[in-house]
PDB file of N, CA and C in Angstrom:
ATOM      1  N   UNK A   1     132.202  66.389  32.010  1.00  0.00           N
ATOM      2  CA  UNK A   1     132.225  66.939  30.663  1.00  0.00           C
ATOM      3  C   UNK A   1     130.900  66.678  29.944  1.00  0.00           C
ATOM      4  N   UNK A   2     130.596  65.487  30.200  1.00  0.00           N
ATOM      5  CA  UNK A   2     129.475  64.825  29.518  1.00  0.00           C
ATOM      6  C   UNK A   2     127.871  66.203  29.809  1.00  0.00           C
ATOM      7  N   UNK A   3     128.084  66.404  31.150  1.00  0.00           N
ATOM      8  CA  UNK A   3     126.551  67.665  31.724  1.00  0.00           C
ATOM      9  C   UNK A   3     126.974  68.725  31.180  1.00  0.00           C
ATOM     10  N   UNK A   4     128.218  69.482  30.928  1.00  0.00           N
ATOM     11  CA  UNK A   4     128.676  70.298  30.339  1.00  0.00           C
ATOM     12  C   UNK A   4     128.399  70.672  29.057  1.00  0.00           C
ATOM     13  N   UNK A   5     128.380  69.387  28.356  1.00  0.00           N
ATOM     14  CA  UNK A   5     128.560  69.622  27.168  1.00  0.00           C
ATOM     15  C   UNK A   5     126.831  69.250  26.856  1.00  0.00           C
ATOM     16  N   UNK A   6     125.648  68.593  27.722  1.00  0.00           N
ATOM     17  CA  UNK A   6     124.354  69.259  27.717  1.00  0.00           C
ATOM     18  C   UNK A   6     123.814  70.222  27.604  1.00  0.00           C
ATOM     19  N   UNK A   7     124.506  70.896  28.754  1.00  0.00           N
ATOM     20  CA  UNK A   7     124.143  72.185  29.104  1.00  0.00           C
ATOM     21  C   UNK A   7     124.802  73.148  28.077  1.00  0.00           C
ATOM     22  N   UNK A   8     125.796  73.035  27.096  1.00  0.00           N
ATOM     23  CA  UNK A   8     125.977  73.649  26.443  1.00  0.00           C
ATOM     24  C   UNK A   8     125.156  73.788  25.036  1.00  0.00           C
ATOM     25  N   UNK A   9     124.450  72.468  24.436  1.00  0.00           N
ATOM     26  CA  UNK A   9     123.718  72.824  23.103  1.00  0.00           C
ATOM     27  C   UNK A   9     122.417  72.931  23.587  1.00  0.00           C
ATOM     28  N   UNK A  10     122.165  72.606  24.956  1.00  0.00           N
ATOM     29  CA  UNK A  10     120.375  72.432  25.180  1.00  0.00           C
ATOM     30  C   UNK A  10     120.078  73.214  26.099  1.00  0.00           C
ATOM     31  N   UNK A  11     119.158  74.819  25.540  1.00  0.00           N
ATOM     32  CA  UNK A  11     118.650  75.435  26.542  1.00  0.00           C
ATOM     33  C   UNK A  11     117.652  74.636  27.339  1.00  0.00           C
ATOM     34  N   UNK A  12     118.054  74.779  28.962  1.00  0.00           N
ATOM     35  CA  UNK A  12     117.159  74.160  29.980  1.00  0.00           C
ATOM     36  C   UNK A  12     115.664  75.125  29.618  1.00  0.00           C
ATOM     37  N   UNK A  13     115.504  76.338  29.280  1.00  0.00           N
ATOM     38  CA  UNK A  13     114.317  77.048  29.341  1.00  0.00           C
ATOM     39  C   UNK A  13     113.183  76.715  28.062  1.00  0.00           C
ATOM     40  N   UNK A  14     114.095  75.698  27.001  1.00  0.00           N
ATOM     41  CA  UNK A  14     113.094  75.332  25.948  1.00  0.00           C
ATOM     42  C   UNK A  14     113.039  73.448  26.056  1.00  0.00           C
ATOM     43  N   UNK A  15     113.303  73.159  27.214  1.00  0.00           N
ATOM     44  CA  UNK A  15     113.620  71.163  26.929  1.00  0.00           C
ATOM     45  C   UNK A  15     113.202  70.847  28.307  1.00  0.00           C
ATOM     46  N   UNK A  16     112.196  70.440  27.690  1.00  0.00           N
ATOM     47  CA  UNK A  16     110.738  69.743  29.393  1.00  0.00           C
ATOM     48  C   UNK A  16     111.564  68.669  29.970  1.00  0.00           C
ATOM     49  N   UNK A  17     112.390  68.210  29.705  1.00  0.00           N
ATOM     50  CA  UNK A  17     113.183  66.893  30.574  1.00  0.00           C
ATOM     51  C   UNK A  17     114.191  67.486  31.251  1.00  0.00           C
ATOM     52  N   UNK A  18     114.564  68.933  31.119  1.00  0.00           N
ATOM     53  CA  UNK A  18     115.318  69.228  32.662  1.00  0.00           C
ATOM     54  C   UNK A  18     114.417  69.204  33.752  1.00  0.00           C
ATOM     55  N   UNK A  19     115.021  69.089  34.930  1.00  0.00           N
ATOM     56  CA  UNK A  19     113.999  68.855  36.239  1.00  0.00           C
ATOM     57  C   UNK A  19     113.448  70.550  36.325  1.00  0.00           C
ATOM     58  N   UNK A  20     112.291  70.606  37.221  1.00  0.00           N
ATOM     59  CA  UNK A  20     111.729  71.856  37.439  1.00  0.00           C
ATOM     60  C   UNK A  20     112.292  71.623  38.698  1.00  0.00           C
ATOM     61  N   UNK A  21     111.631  73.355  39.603  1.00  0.00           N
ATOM     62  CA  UNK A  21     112.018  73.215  41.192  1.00  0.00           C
ATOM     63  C   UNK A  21     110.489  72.613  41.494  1.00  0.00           C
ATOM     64  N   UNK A  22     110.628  72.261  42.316  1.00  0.00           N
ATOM     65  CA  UNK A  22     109.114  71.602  43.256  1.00  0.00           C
ATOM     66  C   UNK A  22     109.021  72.606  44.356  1.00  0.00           C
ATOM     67  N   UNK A  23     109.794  73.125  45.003  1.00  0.00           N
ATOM     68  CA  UNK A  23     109.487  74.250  45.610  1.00  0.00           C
ATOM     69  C   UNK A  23     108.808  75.084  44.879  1.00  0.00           C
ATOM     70  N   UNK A  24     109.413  75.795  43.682  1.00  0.00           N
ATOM     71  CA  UNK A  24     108.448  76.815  42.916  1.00  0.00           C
ATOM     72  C   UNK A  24     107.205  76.140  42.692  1.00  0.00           C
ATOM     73  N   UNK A  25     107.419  75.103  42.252  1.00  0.00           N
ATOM     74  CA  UNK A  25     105.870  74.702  41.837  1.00  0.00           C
ATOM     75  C   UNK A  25     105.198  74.579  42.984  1.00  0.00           C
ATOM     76  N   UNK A  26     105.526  74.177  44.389  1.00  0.00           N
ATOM     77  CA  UNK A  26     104.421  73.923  45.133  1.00  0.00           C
ATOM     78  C   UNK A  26     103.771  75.989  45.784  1.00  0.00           C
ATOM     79  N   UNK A  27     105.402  76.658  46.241  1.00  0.00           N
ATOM     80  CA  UNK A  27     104.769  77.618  46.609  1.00  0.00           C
ATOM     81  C   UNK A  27     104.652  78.780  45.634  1.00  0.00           C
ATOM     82  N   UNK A  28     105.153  78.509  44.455  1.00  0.00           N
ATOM     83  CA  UNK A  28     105.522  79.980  43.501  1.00  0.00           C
ATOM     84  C   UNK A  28     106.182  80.919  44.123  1.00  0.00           C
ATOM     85  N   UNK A  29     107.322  80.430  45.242  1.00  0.00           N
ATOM     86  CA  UNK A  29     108.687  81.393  45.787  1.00  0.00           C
ATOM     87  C   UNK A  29     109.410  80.558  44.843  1.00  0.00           C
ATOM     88  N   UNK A  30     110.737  81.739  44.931  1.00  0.00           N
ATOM     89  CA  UNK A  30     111.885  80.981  44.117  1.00  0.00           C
ATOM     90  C   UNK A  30     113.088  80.172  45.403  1.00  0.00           C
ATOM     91  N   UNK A  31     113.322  79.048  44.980  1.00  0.00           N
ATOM     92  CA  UNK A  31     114.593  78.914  45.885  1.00  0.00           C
ATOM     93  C   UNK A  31     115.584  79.160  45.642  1.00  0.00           C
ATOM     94  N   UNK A  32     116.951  78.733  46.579  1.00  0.00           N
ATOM     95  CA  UNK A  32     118.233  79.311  46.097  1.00  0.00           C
ATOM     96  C   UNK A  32     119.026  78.980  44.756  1.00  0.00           C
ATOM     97  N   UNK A  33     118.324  77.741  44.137  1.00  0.00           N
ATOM     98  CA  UNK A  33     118.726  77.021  43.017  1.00  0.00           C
ATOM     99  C   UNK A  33     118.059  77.449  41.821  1.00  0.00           C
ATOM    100  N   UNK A  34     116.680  78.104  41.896  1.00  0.00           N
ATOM    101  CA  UNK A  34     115.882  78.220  40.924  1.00  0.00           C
ATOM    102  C   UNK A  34     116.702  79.056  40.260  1.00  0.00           C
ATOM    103  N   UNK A  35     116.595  78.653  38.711  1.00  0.00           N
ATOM    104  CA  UNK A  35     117.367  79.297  37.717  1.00  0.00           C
ATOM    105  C   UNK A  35     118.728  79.006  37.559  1.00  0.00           C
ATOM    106  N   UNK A  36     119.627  77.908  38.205  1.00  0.00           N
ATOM    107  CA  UNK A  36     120.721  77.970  38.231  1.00  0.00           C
ATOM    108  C   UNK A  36     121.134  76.921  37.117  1.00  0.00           C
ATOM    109  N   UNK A  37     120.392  76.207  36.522  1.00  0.00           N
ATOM    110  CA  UNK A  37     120.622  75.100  35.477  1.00  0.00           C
ATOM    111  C   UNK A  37     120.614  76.563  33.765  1.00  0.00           C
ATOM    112  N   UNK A  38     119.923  77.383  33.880  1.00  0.00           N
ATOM    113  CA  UNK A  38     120.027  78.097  32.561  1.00  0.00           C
ATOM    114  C   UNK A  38     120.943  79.213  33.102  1.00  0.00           C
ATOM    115  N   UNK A  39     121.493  79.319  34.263  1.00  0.00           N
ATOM    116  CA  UNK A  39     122.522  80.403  34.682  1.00  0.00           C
ATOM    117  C   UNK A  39     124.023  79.695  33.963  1.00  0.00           C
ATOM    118  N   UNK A  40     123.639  78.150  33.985  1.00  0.00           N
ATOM    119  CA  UNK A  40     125.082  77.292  34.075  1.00  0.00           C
ATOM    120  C   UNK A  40     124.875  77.842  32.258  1.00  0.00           C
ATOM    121  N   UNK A  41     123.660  77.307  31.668  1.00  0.00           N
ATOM    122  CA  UNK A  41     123.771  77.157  29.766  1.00  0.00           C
ATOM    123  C   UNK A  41     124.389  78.611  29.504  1.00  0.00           C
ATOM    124  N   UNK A  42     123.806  79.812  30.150  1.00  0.00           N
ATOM    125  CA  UNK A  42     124.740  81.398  30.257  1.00  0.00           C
ATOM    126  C   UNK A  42     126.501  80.830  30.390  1.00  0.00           C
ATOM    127  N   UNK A  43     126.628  81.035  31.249  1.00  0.00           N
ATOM    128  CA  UNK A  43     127.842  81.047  32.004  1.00  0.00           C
ATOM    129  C   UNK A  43     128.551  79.671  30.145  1.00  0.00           C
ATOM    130  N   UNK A  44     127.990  78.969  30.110  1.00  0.00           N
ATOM    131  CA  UNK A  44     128.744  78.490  29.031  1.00  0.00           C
ATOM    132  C   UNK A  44     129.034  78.918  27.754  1.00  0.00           C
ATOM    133  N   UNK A  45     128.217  80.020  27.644  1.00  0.00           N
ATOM    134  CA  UNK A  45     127.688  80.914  26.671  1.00  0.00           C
ATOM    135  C   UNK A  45     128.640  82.456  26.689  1.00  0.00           C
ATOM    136  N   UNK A  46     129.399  82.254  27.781  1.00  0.00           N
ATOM    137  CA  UNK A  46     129.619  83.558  28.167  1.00  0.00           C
ATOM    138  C   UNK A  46     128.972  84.817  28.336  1.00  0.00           C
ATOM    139  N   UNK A  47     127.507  84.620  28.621  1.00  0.00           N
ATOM    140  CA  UNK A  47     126.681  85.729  28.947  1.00  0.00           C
ATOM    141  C   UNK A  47     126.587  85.937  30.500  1.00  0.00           C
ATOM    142  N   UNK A  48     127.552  86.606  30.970  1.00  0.00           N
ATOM    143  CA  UNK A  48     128.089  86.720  32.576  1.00  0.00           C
ATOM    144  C   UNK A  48     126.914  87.246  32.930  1.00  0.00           C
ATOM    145  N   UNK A  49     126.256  88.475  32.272  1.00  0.00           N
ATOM    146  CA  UNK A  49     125.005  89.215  32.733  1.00  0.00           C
ATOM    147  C   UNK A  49     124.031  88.460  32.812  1.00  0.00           C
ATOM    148  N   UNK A  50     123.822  87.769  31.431  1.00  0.00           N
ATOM    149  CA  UNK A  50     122.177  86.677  31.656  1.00  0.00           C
ATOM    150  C   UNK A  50     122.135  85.718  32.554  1.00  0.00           C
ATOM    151  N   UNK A  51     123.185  84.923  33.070  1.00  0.00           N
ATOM    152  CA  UNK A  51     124.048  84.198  34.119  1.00  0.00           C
ATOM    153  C   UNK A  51     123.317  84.993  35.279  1.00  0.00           C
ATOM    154  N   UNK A  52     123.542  86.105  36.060  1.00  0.00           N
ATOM    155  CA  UNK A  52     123.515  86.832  37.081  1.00  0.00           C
ATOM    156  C   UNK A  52     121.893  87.079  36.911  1.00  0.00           C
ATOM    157  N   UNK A  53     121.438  87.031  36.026  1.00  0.00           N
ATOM    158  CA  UNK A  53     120.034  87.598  36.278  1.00  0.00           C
ATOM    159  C   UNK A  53     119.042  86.599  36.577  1.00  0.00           C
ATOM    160  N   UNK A  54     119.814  85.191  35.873  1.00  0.00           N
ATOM    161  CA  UNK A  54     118.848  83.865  36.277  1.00  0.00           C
ATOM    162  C   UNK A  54     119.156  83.799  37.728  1.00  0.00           C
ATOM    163  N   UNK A  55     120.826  83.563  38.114  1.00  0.00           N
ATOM    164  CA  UNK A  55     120.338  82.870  39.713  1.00  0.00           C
ATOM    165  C   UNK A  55     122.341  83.919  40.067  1.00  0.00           C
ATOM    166  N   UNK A  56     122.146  84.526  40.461  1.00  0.00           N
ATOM    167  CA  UNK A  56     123.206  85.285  41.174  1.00  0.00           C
ATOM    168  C   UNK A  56     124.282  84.900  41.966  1.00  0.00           C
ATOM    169  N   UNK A  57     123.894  84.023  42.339  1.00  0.00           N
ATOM    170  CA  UNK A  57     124.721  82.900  43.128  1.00  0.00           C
ATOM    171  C   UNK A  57     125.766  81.942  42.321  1.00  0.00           C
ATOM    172  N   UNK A  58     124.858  81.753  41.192  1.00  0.00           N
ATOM    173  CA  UNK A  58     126.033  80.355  40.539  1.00  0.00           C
ATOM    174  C   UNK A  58     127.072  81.084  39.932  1.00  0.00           C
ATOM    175  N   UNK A  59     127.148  82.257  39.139  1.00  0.00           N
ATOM    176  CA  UNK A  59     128.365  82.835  38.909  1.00  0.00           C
ATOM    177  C   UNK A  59     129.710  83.100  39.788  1.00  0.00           C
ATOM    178  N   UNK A  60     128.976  83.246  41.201  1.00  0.00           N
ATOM    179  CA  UNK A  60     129.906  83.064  42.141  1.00  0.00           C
ATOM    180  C   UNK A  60     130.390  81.829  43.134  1.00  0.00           C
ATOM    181  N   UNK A  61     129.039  81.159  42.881  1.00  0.00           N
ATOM    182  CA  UNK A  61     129.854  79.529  43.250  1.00  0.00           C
ATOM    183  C   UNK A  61     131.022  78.906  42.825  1.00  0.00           C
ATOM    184  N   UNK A  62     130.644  79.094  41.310  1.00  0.00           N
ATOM    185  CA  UNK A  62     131.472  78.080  40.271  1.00  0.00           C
ATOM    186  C   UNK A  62     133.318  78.887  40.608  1.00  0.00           C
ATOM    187  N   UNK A  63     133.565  79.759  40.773  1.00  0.00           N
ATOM    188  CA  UNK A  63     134.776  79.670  40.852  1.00  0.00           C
ATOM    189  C   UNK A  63     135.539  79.580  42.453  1.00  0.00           C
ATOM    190  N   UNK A  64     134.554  79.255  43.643  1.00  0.00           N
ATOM    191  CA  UNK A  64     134.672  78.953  44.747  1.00  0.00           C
ATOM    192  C   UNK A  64     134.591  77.838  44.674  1.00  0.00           C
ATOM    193  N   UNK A  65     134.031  76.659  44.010  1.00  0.00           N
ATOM    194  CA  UNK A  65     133.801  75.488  43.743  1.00  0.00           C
ATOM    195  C   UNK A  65     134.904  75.231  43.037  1.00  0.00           C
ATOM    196  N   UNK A  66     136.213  75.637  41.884  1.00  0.00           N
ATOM    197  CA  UNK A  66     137.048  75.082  41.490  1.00  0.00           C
ATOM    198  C   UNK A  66     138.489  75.452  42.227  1.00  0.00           C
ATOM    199  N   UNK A  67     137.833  76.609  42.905  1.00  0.00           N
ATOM    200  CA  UNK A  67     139.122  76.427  44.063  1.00  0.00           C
ATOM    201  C   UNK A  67     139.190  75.350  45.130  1.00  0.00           C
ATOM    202  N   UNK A  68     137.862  75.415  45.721  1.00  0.00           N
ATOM    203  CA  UNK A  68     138.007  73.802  46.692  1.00  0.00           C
ATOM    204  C   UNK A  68     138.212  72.827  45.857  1.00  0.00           C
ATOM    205  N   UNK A  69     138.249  72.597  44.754  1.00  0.00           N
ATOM    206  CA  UNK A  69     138.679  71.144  43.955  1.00  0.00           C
ATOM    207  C   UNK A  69     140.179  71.346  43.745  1.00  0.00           C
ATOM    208  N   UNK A  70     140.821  72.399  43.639  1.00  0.00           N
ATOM    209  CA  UNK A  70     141.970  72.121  42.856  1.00  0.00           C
ATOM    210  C   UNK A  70     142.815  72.498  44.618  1.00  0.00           C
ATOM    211  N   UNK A  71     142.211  72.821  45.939  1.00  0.00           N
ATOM    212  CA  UNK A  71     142.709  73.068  46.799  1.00  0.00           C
ATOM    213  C   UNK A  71     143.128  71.413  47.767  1.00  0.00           C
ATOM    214  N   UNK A  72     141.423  70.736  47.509  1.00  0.00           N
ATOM    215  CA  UNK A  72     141.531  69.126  47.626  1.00  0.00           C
ATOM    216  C   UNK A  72     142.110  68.296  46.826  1.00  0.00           C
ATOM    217  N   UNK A  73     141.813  68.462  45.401  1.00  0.00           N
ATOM    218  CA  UNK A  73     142.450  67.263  44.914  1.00  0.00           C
ATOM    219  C   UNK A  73     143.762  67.517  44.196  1.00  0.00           C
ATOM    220  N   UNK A  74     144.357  68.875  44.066  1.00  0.00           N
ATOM    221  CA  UNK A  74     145.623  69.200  43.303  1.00  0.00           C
ATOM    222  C   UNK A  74     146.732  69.510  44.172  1.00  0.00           C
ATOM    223  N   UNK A  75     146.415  69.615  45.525  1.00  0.00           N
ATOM    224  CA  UNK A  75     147.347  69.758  46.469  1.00  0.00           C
ATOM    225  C   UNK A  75     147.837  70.950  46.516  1.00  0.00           C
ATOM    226  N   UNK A  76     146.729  71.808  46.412  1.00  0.00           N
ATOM    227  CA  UNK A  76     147.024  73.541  47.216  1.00  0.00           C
ATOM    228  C   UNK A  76     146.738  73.189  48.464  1.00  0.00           C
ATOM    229  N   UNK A  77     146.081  72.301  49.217  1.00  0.00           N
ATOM    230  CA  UNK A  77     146.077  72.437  50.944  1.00  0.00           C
ATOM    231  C   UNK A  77     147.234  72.703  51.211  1.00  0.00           C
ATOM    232  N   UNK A  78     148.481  72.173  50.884  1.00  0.00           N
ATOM    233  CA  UNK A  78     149.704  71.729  51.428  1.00  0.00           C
ATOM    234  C   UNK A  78     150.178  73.738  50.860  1.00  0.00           C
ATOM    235  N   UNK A  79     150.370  73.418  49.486  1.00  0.00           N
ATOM    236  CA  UNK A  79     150.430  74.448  49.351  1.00  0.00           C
ATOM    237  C   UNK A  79     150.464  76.615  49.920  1.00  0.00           C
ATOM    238  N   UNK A  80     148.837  76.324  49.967  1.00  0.00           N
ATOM    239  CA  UNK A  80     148.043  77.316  50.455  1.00  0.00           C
ATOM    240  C   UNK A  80     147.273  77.351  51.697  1.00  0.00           C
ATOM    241  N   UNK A  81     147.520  76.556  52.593  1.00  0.00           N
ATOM    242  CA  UNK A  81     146.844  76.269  54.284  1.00  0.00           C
ATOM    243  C   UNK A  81     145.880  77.252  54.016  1.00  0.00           C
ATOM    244  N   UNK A  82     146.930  78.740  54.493  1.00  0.00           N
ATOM    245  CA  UNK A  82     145.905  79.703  55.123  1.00  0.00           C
ATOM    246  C   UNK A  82     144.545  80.626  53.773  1.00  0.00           C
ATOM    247  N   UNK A  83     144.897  80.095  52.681  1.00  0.00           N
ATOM    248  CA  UNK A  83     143.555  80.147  52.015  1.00  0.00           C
ATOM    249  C   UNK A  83     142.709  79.208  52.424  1.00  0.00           C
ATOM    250  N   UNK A  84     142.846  77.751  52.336  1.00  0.00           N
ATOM    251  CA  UNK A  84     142.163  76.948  52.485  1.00  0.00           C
ATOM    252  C   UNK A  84     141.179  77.097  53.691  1.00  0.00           C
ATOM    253  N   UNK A  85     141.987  77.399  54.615  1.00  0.00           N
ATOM    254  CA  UNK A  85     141.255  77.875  55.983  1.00  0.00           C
ATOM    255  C   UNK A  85     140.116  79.247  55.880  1.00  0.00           C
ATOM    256  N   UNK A  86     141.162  80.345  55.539  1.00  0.00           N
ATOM    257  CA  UNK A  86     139.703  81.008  55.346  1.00  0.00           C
ATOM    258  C   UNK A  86     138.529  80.926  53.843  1.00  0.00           C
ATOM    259  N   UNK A  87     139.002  80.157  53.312  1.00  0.00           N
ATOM    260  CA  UNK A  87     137.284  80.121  51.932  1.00  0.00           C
ATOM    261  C   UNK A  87     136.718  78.204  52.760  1.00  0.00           C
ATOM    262  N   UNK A  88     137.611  77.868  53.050  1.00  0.00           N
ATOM    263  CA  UNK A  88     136.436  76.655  53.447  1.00  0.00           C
ATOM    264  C   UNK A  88     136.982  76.546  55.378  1.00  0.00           C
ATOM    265  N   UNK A  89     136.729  77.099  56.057  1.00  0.00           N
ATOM    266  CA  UNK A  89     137.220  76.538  57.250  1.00  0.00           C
ATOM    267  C   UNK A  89     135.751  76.758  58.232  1.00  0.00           C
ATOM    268  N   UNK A  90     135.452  76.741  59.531  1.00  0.00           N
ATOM    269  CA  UNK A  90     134.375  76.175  60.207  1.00  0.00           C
ATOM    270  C   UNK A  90     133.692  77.396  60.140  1.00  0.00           C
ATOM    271  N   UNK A  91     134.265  78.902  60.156  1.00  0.00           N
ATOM    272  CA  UNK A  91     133.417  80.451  59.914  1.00  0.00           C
ATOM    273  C   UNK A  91     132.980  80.412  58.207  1.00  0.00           C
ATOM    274  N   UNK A  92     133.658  79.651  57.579  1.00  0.00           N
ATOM    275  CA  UNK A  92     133.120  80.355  56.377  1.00  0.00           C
ATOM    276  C   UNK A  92     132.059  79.285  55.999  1.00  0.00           C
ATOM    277  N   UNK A  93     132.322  78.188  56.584  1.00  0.00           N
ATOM    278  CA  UNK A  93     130.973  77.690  56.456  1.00  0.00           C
ATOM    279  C   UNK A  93     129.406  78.049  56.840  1.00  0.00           C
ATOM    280  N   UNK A  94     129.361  79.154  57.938  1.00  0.00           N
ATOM    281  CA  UNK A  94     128.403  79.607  58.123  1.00  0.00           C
ATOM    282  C   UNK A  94     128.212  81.002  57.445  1.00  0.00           C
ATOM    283  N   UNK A  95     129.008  81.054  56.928  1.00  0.00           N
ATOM    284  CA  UNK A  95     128.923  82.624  56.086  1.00  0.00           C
ATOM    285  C   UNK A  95     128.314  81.675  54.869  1.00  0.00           C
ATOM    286  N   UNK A  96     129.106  81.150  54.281  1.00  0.00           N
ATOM    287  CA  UNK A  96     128.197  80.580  53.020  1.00  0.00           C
ATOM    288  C   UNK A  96     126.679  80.304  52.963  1.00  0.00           C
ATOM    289  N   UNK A  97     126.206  79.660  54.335  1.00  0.00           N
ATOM    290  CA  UNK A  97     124.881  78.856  54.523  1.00  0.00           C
ATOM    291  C   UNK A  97     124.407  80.547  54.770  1.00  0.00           C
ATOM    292  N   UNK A  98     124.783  81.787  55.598  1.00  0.00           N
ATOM    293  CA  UNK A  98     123.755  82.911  55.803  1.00  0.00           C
ATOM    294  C   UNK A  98     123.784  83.481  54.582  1.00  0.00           C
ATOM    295  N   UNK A  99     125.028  83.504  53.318  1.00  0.00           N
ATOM    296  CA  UNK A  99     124.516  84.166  52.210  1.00  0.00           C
ATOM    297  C   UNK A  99     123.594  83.502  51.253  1.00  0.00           C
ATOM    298  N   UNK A 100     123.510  82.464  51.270  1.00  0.00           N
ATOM    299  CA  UNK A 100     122.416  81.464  50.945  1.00  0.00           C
ATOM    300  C   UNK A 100     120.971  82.106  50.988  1.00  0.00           C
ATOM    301  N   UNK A 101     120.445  81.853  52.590  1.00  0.00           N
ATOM    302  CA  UNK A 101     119.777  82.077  53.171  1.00  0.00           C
ATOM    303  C   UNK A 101     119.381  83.413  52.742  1.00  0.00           C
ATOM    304  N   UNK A 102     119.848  84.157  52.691  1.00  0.00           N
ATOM    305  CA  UNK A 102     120.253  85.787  52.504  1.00  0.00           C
ATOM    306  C   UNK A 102     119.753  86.057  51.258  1.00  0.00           C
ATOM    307  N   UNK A 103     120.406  85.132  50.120  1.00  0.00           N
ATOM    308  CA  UNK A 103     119.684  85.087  48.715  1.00  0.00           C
ATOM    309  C   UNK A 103     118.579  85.159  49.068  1.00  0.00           C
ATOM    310  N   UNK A 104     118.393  84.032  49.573  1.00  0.00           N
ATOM    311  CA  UNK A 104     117.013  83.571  49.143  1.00  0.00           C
ATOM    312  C   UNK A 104     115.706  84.358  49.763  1.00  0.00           C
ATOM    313  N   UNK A 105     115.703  84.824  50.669  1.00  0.00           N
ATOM    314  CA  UNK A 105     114.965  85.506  51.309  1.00  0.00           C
ATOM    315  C   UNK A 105     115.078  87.081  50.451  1.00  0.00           C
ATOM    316  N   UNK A 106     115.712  87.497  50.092  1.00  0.00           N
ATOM    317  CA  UNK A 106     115.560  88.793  49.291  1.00  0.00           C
ATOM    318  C   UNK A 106     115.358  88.503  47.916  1.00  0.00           C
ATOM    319  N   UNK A 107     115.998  87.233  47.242  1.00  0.00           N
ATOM    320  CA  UNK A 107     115.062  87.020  45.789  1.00  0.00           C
ATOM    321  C   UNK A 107     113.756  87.008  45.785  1.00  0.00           C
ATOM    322  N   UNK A 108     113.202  86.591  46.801  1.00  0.00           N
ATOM    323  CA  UNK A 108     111.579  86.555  46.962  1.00  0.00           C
ATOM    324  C   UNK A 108     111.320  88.174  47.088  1.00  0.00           C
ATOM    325  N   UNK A 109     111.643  88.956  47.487  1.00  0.00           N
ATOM    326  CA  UNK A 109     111.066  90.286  48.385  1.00  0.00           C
ATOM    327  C   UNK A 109     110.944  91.080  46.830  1.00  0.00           C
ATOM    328  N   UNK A 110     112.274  91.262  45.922  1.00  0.00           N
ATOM    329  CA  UNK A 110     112.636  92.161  45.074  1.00  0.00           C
ATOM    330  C   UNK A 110     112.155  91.660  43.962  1.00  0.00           C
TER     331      UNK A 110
END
């Protein structure tokens, strides 16, 4: 709650004490993260669009990310097996890491 509620009054794009990427800075490519700290201050903001335009990815993490939490720690495994299996099981782990990858290599191109 406590980063939440950072990220909610303090734009990362005007406050020098959020971290930068060091990737950007060393090569001036973007990585898969770049932009995802002012995608999160969007997304708190409810600007789904400005969200998507910083980093494309975190809009769609964050609710794949509260399904594996509420699948681990609320006891949908038991529940929901055969979701659990296909959004986190040993194929979708490599689907996740190639859409990654996938970002990232076409955020640079476009």
């Amino acid at each position: 709650m406590a980063v939440a509620f950072v990220f909610y009054f303090l734009d990362p794009a005007d406050y020098l004490f959020f971290p930068k990427c060091p990737f950007l800075m060393t090569t001036g490519l973007e990585c898969p993260g770049c932009g995802s700290q002012r995608a999160i201050h969007d997304l708190l903001h409810f600007r789904i669009g400005d969200a998507f335009n910083q980093n494309a990815i975190v809009p769609i993490a964050i609710p794949y990310i509260f399904l594996g939490i509420y699948l681990d720690l609320f006891g949908g495994k038991e529940k929901y097996s055969r979701l659990e299996r296909f959004f986190f099981g040993k194929w979708a782990g490599f689907i996740v890491i190639f859409v990654i990858i996938g970002y990232w290599v076409l955020r640079n191109i476009f």
